[in-house]
Protein backbone atom coordinates (compact mmCIF):
# COMPACT_ATOMS: atom_id res chain seq x y z
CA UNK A 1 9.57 1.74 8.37
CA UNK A 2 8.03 4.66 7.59
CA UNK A 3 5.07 2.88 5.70
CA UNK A 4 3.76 1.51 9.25
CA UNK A 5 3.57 4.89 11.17
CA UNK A 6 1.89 6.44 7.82
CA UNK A 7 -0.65 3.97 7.67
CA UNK A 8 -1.20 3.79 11.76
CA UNK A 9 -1.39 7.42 11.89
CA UNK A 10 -3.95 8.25 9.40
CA UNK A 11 -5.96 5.17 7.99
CA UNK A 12 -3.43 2.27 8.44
CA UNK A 13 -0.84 0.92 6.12
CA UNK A 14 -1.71 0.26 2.86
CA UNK A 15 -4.88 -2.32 1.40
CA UNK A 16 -4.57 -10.76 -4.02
CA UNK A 17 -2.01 -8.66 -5.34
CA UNK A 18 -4.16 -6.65 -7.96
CA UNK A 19 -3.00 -7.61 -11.84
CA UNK A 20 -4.87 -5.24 -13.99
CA UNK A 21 -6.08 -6.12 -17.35
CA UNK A 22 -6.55 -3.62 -20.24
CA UNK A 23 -10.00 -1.75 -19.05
CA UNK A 24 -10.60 0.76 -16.40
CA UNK A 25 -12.74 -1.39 -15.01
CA UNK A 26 -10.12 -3.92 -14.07
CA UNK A 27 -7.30 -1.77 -13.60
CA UNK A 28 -9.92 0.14 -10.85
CA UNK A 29 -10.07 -3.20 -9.45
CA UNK A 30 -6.79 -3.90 -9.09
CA UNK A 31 -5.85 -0.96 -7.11
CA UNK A 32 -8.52 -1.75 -4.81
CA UNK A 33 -7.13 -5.55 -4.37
CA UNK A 34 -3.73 -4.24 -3.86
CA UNK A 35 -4.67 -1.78 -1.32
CA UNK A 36 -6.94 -4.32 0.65
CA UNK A 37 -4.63 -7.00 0.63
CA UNK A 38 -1.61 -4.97 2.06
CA UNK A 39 -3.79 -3.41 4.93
CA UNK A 40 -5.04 -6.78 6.12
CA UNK A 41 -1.30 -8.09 5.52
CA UNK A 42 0.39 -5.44 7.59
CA UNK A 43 -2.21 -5.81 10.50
CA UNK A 44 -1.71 -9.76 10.25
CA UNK A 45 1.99 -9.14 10.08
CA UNK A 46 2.80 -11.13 7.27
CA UNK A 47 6.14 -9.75 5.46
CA UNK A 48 4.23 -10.68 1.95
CA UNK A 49 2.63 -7.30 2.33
CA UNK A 50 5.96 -6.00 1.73
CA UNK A 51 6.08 -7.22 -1.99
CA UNK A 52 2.99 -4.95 -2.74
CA UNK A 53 4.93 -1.86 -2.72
CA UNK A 54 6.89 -0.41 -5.33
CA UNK A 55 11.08 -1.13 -5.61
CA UNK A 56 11.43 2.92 -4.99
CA UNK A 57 8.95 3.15 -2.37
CA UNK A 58 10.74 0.39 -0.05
CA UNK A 59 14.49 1.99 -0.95
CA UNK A 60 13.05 5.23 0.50
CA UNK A 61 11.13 4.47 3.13
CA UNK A 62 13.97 1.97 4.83
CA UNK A 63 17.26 3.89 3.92
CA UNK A 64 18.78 1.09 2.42
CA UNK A 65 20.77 1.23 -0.82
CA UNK A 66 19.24 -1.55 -2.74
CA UNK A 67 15.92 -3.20 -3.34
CA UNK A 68 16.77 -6.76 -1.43
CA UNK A 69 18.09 -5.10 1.33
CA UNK A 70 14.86 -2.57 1.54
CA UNK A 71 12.46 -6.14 1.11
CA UNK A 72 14.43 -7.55 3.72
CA UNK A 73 14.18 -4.65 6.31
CA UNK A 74 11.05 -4.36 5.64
CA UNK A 75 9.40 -8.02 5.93
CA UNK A 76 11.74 -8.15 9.32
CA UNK A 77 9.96 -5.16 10.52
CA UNK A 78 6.47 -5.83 9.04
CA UNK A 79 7.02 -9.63 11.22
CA UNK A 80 7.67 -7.84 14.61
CA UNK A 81 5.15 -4.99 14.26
CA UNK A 82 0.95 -5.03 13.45
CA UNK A 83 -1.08 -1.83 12.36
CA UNK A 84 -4.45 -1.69 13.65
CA UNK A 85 -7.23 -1.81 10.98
CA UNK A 86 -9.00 1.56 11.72
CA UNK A 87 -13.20 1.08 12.50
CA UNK A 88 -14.53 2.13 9.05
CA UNK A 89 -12.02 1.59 6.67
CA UNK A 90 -13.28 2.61 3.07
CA UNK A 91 -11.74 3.58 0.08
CA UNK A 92 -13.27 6.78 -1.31
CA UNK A 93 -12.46 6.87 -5.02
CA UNK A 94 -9.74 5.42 -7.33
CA UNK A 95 -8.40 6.97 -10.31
CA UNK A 96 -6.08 5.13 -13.15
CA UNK A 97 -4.35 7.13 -15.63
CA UNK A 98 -2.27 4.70 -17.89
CA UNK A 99 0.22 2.48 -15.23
CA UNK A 100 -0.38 5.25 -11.92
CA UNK A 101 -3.54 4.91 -9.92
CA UNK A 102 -4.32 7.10 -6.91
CA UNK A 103 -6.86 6.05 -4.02
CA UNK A 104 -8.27 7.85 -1.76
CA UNK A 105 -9.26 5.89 1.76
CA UNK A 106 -10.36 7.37 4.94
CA UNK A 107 -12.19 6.21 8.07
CA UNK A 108 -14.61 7.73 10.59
CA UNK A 109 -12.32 10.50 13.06
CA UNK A 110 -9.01 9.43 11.71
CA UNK A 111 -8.63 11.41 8.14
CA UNK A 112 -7.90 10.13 5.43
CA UNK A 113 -5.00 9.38 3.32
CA UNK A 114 -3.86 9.34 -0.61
CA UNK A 115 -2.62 6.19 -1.85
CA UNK A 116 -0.34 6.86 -5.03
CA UNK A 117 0.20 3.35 -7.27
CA UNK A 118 2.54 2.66 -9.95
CA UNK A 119 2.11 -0.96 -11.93
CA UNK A 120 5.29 -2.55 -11.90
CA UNK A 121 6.01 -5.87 -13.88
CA UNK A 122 2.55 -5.99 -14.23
CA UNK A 123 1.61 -5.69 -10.41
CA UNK A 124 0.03 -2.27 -9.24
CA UNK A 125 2.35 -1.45 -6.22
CA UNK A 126 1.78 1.50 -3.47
CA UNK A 127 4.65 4.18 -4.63
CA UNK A 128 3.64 6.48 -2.05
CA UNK A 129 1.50 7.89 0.73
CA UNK A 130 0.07 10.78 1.58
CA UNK A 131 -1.70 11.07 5.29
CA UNK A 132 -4.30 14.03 5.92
């Protein structure tokens, strides 16, 4: 999946499921839950971290025509494969704007990356990557 090598490449995959409330404040919070708990997921290989990112995101990244069939590609892959937390990790900034988030993460000698978000059923999800 493409999620992995985007994640290994630049900062590692993406980083409690974050539920944002109403305020900034929370929603900020959220994001950063989201983001932490998928990194840690994908480098412990648990196919949970596969639930974190959006319905679209999994369709594309797998090349498979529906949403279960993406999940399931994706939590077989995510069980057979780890990503390396990089030394370092941080997240840089995060801005909300309504039900999108972006968050910027980088680590020392390996770039950084652009995490886009999108809240789905409540749940802010990783739509998208962006490696630098």
């Amino acid at each position: 999946m493409k999620t992995k090598a985007s994640l290994a490449i630049g900062l590692v995959a993406m980083a409690a499921a974050g539920c944002g409330g109403g305020g900034t404040a929370s929603n900020q919070q959220g994001v950063r839950s989201t983001f932490n708990k998928v990194v840690h997921e994908l480098a412990d290989r648990n196919p949970a971290a596969c639930e974190l990112f959006s319905k679209r995101y999994a369709v594309e990244n797998t090349g498979q025509a529906n949403y279960q069939a993406a999940l399931a590609t994706c939590r077989a892959h995510t069980s057979q494969h780890s990503v390396s937390l990089p030394p370092g990790l941080r997240i840089d900034h995060v801005e909300v704007k309504g039900n999108t988030a972006t968050l910027k993460a980088s680590a020392p000698g390996q770039g950084s990356g652009i995490f886009h978000f999108v809240k789905e059923s409540g749940q802010w999800k990783i739509d998208s990557v962006t490696s630098r």
